[in-house]
PDB file of N, CA and C in Angstrom:
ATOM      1  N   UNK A   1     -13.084 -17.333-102.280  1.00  0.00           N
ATOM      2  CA  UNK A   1     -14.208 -17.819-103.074  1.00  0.00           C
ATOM      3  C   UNK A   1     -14.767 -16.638-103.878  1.00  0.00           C
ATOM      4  N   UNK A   2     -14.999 -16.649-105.034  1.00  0.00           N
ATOM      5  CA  UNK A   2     -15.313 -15.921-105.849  1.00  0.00           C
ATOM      6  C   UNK A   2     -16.825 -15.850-105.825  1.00  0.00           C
ATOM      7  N   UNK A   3     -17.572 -14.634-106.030  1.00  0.00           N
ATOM      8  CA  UNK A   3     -18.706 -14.214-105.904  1.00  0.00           C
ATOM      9  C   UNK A   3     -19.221 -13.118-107.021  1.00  0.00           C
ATOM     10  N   UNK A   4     -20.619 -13.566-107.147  1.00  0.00           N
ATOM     11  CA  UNK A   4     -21.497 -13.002-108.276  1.00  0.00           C
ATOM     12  C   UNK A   4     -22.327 -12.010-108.072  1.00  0.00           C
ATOM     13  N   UNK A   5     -22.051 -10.283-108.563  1.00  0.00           N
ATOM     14  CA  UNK A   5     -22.966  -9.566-107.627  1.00  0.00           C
ATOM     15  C   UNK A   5     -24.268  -9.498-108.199  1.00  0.00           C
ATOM     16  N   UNK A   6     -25.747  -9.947-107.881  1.00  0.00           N
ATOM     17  CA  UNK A   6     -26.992  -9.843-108.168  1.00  0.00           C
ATOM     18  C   UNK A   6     -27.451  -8.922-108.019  1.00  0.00           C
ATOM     19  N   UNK A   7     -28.800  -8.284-109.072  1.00  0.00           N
ATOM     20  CA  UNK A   7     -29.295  -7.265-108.198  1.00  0.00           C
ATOM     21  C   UNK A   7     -30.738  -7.751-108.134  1.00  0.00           C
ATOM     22  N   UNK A   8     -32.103  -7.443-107.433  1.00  0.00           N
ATOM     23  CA  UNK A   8     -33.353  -6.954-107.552  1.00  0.00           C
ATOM     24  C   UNK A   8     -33.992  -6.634-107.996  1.00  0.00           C
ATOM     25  N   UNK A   9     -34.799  -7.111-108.983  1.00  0.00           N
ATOM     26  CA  UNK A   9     -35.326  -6.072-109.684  1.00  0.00           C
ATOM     27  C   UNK A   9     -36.491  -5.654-109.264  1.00  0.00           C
ATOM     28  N   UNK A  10     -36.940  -5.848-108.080  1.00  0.00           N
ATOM     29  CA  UNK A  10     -37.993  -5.268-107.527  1.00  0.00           C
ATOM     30  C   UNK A  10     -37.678  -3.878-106.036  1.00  0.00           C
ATOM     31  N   UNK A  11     -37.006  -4.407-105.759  1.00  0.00           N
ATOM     32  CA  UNK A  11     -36.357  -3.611-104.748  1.00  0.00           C
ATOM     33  C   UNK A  11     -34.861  -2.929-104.525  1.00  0.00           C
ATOM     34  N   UNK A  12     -34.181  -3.310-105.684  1.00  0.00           N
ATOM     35  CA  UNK A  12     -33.390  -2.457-106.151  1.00  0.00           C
ATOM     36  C   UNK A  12     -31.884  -3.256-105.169  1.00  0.00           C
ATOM     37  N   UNK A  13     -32.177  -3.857-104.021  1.00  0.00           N
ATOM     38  CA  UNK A  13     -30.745  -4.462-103.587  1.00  0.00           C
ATOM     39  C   UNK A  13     -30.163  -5.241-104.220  1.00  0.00           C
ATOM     40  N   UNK A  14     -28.465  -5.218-103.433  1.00  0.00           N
ATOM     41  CA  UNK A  14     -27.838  -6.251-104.035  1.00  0.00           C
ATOM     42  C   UNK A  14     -27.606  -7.490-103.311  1.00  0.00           C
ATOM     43  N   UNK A  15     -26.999  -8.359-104.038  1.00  0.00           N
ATOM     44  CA  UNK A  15     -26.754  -9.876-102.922  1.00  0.00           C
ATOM     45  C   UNK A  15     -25.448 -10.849-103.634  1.00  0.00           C
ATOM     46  N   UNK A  16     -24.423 -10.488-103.259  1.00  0.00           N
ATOM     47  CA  UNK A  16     -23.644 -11.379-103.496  1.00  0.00           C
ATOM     48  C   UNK A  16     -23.612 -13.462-103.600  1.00  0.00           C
ATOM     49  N   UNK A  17     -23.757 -13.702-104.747  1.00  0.00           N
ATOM     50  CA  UNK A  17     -23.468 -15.283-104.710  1.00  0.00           C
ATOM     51  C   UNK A  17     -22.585 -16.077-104.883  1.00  0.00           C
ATOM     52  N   UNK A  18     -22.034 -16.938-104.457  1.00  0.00           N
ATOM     53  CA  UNK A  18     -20.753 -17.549-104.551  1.00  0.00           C
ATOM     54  C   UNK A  18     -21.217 -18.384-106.328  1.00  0.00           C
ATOM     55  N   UNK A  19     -19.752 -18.458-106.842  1.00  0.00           N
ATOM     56  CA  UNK A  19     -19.934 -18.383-108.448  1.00  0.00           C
ATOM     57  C   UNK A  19     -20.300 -19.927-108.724  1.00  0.00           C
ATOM     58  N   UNK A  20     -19.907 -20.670-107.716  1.00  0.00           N
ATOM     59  CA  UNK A  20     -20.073 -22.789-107.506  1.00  0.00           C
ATOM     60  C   UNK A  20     -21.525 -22.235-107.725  1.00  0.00           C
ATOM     61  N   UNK A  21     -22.731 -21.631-106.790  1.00  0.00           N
ATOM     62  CA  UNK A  21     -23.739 -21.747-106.942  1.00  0.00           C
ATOM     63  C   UNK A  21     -24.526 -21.380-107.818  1.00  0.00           C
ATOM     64  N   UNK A  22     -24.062 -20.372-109.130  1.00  0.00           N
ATOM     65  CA  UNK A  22     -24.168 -19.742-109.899  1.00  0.00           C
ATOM     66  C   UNK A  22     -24.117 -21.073-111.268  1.00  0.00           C
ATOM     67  N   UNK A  23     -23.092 -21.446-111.057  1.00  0.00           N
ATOM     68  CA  UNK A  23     -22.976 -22.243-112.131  1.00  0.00           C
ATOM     69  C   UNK A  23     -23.719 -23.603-112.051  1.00  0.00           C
ATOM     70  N   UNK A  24     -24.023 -23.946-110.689  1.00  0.00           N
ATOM     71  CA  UNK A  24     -24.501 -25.333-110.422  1.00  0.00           C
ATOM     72  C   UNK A  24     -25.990 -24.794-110.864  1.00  0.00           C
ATOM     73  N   UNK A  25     -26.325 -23.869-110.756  1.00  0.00           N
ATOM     74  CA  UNK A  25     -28.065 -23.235-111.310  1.00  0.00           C
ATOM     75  C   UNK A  25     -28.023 -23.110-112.720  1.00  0.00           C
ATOM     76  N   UNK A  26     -27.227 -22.944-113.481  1.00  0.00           N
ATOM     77  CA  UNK A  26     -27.126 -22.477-114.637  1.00  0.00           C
ATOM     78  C   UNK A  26     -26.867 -23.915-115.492  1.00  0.00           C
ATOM     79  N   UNK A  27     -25.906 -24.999-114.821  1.00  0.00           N
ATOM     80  CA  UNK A  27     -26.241 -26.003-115.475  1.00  0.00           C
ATOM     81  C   UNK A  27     -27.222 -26.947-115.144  1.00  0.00           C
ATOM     82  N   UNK A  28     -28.096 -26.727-113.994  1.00  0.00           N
ATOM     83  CA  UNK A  28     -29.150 -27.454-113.680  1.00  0.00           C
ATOM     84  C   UNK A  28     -30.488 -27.255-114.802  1.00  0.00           C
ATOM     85  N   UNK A  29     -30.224 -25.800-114.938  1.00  0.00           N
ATOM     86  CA  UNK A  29     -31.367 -24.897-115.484  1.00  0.00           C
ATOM     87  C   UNK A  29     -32.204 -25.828-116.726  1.00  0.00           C
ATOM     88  N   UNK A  30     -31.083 -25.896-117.644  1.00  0.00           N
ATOM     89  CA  UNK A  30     -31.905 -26.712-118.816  1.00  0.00           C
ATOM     90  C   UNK A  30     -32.262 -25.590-119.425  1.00  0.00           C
ATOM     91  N   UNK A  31     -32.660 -24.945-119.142  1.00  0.00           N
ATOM     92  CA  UNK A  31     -33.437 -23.778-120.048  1.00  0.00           C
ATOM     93  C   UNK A  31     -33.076 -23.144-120.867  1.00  0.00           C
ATOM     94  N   UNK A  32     -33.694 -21.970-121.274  1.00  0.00           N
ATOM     95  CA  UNK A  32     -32.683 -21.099-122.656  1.00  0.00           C
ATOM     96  C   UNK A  32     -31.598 -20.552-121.949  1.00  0.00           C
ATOM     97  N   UNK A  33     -30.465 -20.815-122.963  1.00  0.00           N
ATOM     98  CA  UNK A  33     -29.316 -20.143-122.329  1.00  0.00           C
ATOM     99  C   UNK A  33     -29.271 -18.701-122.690  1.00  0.00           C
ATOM    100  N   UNK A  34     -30.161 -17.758-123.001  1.00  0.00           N
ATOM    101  CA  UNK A  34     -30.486 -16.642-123.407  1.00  0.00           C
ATOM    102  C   UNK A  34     -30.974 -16.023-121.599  1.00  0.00           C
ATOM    103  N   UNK A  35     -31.552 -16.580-121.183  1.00  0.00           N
ATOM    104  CA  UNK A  35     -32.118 -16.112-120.051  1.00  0.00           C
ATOM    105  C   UNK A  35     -31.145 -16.362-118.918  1.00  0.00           C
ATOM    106  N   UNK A  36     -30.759 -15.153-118.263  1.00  0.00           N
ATOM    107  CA  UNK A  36     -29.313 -15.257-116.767  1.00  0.00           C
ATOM    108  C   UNK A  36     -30.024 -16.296-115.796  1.00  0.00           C
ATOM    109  N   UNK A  37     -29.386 -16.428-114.733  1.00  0.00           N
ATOM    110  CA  UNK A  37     -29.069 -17.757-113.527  1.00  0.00           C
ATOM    111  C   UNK A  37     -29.906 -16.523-112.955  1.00  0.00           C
ATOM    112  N   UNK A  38     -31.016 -17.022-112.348  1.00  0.00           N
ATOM    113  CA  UNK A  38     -31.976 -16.197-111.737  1.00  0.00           C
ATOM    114  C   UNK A  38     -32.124 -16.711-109.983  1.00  0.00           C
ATOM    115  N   UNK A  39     -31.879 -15.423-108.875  1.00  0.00           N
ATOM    116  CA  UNK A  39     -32.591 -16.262-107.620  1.00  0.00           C
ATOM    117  C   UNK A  39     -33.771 -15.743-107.332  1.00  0.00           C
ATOM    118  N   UNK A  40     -33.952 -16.411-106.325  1.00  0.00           N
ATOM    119  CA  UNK A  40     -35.057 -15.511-104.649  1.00  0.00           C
ATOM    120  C   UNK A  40     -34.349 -14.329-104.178  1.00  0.00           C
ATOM    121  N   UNK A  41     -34.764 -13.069-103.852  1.00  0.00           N
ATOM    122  CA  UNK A  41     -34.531 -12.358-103.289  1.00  0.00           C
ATOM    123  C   UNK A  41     -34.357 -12.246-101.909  1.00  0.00           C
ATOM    124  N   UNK A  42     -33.781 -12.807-101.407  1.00  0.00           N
ATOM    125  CA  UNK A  42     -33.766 -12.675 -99.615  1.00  0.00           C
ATOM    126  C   UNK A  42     -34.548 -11.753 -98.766  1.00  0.00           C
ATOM    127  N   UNK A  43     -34.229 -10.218 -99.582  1.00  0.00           N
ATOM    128  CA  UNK A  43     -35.319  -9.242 -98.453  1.00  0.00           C
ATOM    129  C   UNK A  43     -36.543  -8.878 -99.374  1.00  0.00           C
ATOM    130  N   UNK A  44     -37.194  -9.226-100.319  1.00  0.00           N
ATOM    131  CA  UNK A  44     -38.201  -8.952-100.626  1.00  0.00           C
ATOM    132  C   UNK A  44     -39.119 -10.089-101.647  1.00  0.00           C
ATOM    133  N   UNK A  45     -38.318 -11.168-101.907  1.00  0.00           N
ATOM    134  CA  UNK A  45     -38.783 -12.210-102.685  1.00  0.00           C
ATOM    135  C   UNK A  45     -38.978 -12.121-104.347  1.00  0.00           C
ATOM    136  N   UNK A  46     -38.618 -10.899-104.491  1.00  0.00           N
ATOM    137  CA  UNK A  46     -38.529 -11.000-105.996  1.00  0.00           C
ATOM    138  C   UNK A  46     -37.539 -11.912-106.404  1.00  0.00           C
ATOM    139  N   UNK A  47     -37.260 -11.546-108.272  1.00  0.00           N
ATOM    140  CA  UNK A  47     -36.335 -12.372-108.760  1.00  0.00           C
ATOM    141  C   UNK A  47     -34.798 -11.238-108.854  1.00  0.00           C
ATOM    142  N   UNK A  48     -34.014 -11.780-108.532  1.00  0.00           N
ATOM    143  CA  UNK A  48     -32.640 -11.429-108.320  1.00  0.00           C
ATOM    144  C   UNK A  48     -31.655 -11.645-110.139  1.00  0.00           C
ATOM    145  N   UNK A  49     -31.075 -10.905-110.724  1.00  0.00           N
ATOM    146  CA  UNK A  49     -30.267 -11.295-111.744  1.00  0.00           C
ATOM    147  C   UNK A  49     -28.739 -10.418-111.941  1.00  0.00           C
ATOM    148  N   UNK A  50     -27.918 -11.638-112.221  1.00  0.00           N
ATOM    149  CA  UNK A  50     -26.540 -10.887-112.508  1.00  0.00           C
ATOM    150  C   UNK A  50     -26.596  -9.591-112.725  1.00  0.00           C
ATOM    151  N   UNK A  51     -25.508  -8.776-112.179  1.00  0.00           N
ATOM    152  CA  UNK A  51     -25.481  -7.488-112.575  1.00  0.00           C
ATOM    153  C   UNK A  51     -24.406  -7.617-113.480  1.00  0.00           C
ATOM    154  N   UNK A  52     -23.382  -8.286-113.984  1.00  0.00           N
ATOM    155  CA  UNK A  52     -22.198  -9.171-114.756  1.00  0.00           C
ATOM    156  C   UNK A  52     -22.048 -10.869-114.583  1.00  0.00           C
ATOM    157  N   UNK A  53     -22.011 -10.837-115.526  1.00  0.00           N
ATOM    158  CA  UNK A  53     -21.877 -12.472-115.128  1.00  0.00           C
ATOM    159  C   UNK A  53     -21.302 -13.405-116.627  1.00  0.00           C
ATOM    160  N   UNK A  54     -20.044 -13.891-117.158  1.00  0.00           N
ATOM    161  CA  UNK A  54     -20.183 -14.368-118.287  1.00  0.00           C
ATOM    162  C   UNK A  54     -20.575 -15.985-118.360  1.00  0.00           C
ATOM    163  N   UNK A  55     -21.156 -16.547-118.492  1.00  0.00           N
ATOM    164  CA  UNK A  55     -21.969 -17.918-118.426  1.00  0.00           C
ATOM    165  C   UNK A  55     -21.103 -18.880-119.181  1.00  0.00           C
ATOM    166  N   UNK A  56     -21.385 -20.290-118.102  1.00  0.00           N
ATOM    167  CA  UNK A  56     -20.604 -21.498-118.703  1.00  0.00           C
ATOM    168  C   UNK A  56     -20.720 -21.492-120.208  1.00  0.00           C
ATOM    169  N   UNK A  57     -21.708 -21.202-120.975  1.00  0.00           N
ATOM    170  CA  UNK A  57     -21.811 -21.452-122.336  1.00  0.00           C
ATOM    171  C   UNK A  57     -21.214 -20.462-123.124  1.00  0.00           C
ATOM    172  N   UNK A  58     -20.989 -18.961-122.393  1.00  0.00           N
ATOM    173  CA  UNK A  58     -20.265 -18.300-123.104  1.00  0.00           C
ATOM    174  C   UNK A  58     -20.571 -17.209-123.475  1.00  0.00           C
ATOM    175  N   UNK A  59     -22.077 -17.030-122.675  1.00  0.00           N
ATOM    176  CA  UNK A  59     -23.083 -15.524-122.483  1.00  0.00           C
ATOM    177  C   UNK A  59     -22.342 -14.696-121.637  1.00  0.00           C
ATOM    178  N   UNK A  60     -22.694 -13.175-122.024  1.00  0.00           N
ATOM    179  CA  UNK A  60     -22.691 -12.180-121.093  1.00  0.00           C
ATOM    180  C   UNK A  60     -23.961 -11.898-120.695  1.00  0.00           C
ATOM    181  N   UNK A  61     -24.335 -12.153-119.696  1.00  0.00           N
ATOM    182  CA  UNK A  61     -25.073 -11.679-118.770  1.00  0.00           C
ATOM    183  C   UNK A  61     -24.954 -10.049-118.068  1.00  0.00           C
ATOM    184  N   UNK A  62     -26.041  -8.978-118.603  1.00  0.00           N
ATOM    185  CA  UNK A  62     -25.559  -7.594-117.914  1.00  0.00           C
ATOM    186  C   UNK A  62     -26.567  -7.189-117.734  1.00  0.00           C
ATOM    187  N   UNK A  63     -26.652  -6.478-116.243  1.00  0.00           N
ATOM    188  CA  UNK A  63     -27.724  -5.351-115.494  1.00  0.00           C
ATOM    189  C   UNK A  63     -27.863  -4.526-116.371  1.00  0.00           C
ATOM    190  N   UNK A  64     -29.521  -4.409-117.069  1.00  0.00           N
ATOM    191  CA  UNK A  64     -29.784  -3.373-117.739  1.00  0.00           C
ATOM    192  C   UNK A  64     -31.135  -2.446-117.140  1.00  0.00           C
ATOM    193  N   UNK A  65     -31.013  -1.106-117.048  1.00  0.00           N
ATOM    194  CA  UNK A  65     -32.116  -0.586-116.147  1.00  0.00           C
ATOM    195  C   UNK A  65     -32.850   0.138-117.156  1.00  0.00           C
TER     196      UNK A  65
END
């Protein structure tokens, strides 16, 4: 199963996501497709975003610090 590495942007970890769940968020989203497949942070509750990721529509999604 293929996986999406996220990072933190509050706490700096990472969190691997499986890419089904990635995409099932991304076409749920509705939203601008300008903005990455965003989560919950597991150990600190921030928002989590692709560190790579190229999107069903055809975005690159990239960790910028």
């Amino acid at each position: 199963m293929k996986r999406i590495k996220f990072k933190c942007e509050n706490c700096g970890k990472t969190e691997n996501i499986p890419l089904e769940a990635v995409r099932f968020c991304e076409e749920m989203d509705g939203g601008d497709p300008l903005v990455p497949p965003r989560f919950e942070c597991k150990y600190c509750g921030g928002i989590i975003r692709p560190i790579y990721y190229k999107g069903i529509y055809g975005y690159i999604y990239r960790w910028e610090d």
